[in-house]
Protein backbone atom coordinates (compact mmCIF):
# COMPACT_ATOMS: atom_id res chain seq x y z
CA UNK A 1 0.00 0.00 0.00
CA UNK A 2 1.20 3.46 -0.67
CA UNK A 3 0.57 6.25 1.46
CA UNK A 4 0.28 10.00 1.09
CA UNK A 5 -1.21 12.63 3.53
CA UNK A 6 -2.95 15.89 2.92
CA UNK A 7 -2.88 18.56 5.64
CA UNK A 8 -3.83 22.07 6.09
CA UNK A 9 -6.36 24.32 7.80
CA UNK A 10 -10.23 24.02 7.40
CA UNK A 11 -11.25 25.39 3.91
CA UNK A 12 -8.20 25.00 2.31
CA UNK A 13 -9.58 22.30 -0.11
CA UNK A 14 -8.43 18.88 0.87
CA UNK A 15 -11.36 17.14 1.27
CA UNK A 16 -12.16 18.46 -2.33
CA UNK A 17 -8.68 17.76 -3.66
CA UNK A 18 -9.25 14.60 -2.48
CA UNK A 19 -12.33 13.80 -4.33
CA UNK A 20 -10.16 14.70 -6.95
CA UNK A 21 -7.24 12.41 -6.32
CA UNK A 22 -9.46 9.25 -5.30
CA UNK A 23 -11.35 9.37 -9.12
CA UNK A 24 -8.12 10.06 -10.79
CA UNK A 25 -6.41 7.04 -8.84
CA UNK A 26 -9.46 4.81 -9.38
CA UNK A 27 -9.71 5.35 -13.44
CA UNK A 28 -5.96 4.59 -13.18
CA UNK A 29 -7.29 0.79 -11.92
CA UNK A 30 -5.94 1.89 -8.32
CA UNK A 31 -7.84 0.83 -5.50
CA UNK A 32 -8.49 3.69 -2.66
CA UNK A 33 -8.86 3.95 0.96
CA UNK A 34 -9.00 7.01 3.13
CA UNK A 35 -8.11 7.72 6.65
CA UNK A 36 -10.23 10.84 8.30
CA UNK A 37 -9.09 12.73 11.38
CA UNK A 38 -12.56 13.86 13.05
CA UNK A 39 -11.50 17.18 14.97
CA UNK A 40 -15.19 17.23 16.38
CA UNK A 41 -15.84 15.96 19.83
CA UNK A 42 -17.68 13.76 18.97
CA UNK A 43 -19.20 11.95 15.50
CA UNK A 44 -21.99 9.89 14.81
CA UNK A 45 -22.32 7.47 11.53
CA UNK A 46 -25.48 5.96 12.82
CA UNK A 47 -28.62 7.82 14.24
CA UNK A 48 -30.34 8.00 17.68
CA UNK A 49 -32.96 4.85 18.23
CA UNK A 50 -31.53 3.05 15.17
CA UNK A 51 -30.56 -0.85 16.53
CA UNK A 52 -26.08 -0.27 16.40
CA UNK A 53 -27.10 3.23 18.08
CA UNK A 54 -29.17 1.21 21.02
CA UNK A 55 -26.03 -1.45 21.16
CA UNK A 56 -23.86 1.13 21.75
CA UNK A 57 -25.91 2.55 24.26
CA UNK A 58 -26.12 -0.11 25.98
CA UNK A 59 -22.66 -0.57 26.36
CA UNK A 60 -21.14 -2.25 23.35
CA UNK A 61 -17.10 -1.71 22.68
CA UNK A 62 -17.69 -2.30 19.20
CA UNK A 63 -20.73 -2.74 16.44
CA UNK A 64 -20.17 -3.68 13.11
CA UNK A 65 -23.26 -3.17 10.80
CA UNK A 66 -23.14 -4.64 7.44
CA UNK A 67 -25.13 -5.28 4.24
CA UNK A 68 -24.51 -6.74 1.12
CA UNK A 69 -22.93 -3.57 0.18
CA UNK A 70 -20.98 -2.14 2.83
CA UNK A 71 -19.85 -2.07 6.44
CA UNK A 72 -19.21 -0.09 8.96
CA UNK A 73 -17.02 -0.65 11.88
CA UNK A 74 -17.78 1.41 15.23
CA UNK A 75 -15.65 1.33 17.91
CA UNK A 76 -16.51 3.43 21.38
CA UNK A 77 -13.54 4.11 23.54
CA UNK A 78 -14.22 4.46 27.15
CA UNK A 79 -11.48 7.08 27.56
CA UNK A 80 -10.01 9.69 25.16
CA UNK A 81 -7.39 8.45 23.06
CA UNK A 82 -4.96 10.38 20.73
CA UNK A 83 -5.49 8.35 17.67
CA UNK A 84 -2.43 8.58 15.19
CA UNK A 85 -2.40 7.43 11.56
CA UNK A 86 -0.61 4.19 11.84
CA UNK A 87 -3.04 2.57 14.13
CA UNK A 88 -6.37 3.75 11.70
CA UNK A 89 -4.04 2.55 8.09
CA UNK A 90 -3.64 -0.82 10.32
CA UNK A 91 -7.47 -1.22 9.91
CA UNK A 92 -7.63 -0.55 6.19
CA UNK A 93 -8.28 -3.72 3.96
CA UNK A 94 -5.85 -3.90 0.76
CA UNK A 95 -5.66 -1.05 -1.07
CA UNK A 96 -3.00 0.34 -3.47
CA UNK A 97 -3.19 4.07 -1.85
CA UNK A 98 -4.44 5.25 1.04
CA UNK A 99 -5.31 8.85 1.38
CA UNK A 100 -4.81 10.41 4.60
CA UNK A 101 -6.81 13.86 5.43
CA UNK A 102 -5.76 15.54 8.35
CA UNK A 103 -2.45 14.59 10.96
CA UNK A 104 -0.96 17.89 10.29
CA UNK A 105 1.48 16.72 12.74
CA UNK A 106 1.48 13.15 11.67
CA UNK A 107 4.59 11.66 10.46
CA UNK A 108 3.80 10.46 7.27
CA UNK A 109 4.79 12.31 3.71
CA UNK A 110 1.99 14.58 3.05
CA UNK A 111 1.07 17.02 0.92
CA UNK A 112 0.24 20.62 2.52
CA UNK A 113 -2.84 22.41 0.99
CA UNK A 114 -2.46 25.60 1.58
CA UNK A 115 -4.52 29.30 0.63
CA UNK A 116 -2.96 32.52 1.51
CA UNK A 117 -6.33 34.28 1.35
CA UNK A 118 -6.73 31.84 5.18
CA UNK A 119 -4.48 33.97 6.78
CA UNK A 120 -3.27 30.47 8.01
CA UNK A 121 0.88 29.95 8.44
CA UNK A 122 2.08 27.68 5.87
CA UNK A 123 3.58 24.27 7.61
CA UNK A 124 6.16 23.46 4.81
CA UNK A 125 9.06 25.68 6.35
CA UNK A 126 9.07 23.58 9.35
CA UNK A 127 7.87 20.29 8.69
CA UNK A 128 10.27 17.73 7.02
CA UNK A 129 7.22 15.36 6.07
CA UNK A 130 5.80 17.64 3.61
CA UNK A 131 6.77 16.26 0.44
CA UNK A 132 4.97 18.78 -1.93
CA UNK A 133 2.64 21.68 -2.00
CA UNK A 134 -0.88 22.15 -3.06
CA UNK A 135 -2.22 25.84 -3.48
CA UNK A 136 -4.58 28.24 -5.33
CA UNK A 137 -1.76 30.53 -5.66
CA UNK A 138 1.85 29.53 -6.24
CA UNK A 139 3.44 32.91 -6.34
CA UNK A 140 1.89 33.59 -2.81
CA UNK A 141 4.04 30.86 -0.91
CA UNK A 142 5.84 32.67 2.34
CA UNK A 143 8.77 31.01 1.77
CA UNK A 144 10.62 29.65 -1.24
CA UNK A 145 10.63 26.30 -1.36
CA UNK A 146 12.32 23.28 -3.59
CA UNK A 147 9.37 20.94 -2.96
CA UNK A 148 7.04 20.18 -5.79
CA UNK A 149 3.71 22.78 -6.12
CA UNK A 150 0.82 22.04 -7.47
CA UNK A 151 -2.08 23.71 -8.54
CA UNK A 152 -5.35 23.11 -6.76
CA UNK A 153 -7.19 23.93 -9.95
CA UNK A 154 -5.08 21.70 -11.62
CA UNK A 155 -5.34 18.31 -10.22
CA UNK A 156 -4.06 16.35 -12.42
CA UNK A 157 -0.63 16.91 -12.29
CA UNK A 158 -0.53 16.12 -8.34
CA UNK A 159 -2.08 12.70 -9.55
CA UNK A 160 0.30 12.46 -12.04
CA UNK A 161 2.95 13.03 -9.70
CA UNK A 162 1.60 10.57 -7.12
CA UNK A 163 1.79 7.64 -9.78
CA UNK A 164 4.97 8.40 -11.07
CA UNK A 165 6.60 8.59 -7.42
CA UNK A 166 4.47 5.51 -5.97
CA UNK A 167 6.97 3.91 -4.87
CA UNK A 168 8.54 6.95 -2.77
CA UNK A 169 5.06 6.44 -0.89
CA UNK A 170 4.93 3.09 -0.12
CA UNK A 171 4.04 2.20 3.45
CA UNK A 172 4.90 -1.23 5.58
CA UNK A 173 4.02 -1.92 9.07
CA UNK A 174 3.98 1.33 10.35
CA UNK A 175 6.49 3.14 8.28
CA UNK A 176 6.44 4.78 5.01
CA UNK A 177 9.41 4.65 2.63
């Protein structure tokens, strides 16, 4: 499986540029998974009074609900846990990529989307796992940089990059590389 995050501030367009990247890797015959970081609280996939909702309730560590179709794993812990990447890609079936949104702090190679017009500080300058940039505007950068840019509008050429590379991305037990 190979691995590549995206991180930046809310609005900045990952979960769009993501969209993107998961249709261009699928036409390519890629299978795709994605890892979410939740910064809410708290998040729900199932609804008050449906049946997993009332198992969880009543004290179930985990429900899996599955159809035909689909399933959905949901696991309650009884404490707060800091969950980190490596522990959610463990859970992943086989893939060929796996798309990680969020973990700005995470320690695998991930893209930074970044928009001046945030106000938000780019985290290039001082991260070493940001491999490459993504941006709306590449002559707005803070800081020069010799990592790849790419255009948010332009897609393709991040995708591009990602298949060419693959191998720079690919991740075994626990490590990328």
């Amino acid at each position: 499986m190979k691995v590549i995050g995206l991180a930046g501030y809310s609005g900045s367009g990952k979960t769009t540029l993501i969209e993107q990247l998961i249709a261009g890797l699928k036409a390519a015959g890629q299978r795709v998974s994605v890892v979410k970081h939740a910064h809410k609280d708290s998040f729900d996939i199932d609804h008050p009074g449906k049946d997993s909702w009332r198992h969880r309730q009543a004290g179930a560590l985990e429900v899996v609900v599955a159809n035909a179709r689909r399933m959905a794993l949901i696991r309650e812990f009884p404490q707060p846990v800091e969950i980190e990447p490596h522990a959610l890609l463990a859970e992943l079936a086989p893939c060929d990529w796996a798309l990680v949104e969020g973990f700005k702090h995470g320690d695998l190679p991930k893209i930074e989307v970044w928009r001046a017009a945030l106000g938000r500080p780019a985290m290039y300058p001082n991260d070493p796992f940001i491999v490459g940039i993504a941006t709306d505007d590449p002559a707005a950068l803070p800081e020069p940089t010799g990592l790849p840019v790419f255009r948010l509008d332009a897609p393709e050429a991040l995708l591009a990059h990602l298949l060419a590379s693959g191998e720079r991305y690919q991740y075994t037990q626990g490590h990328h590389g």
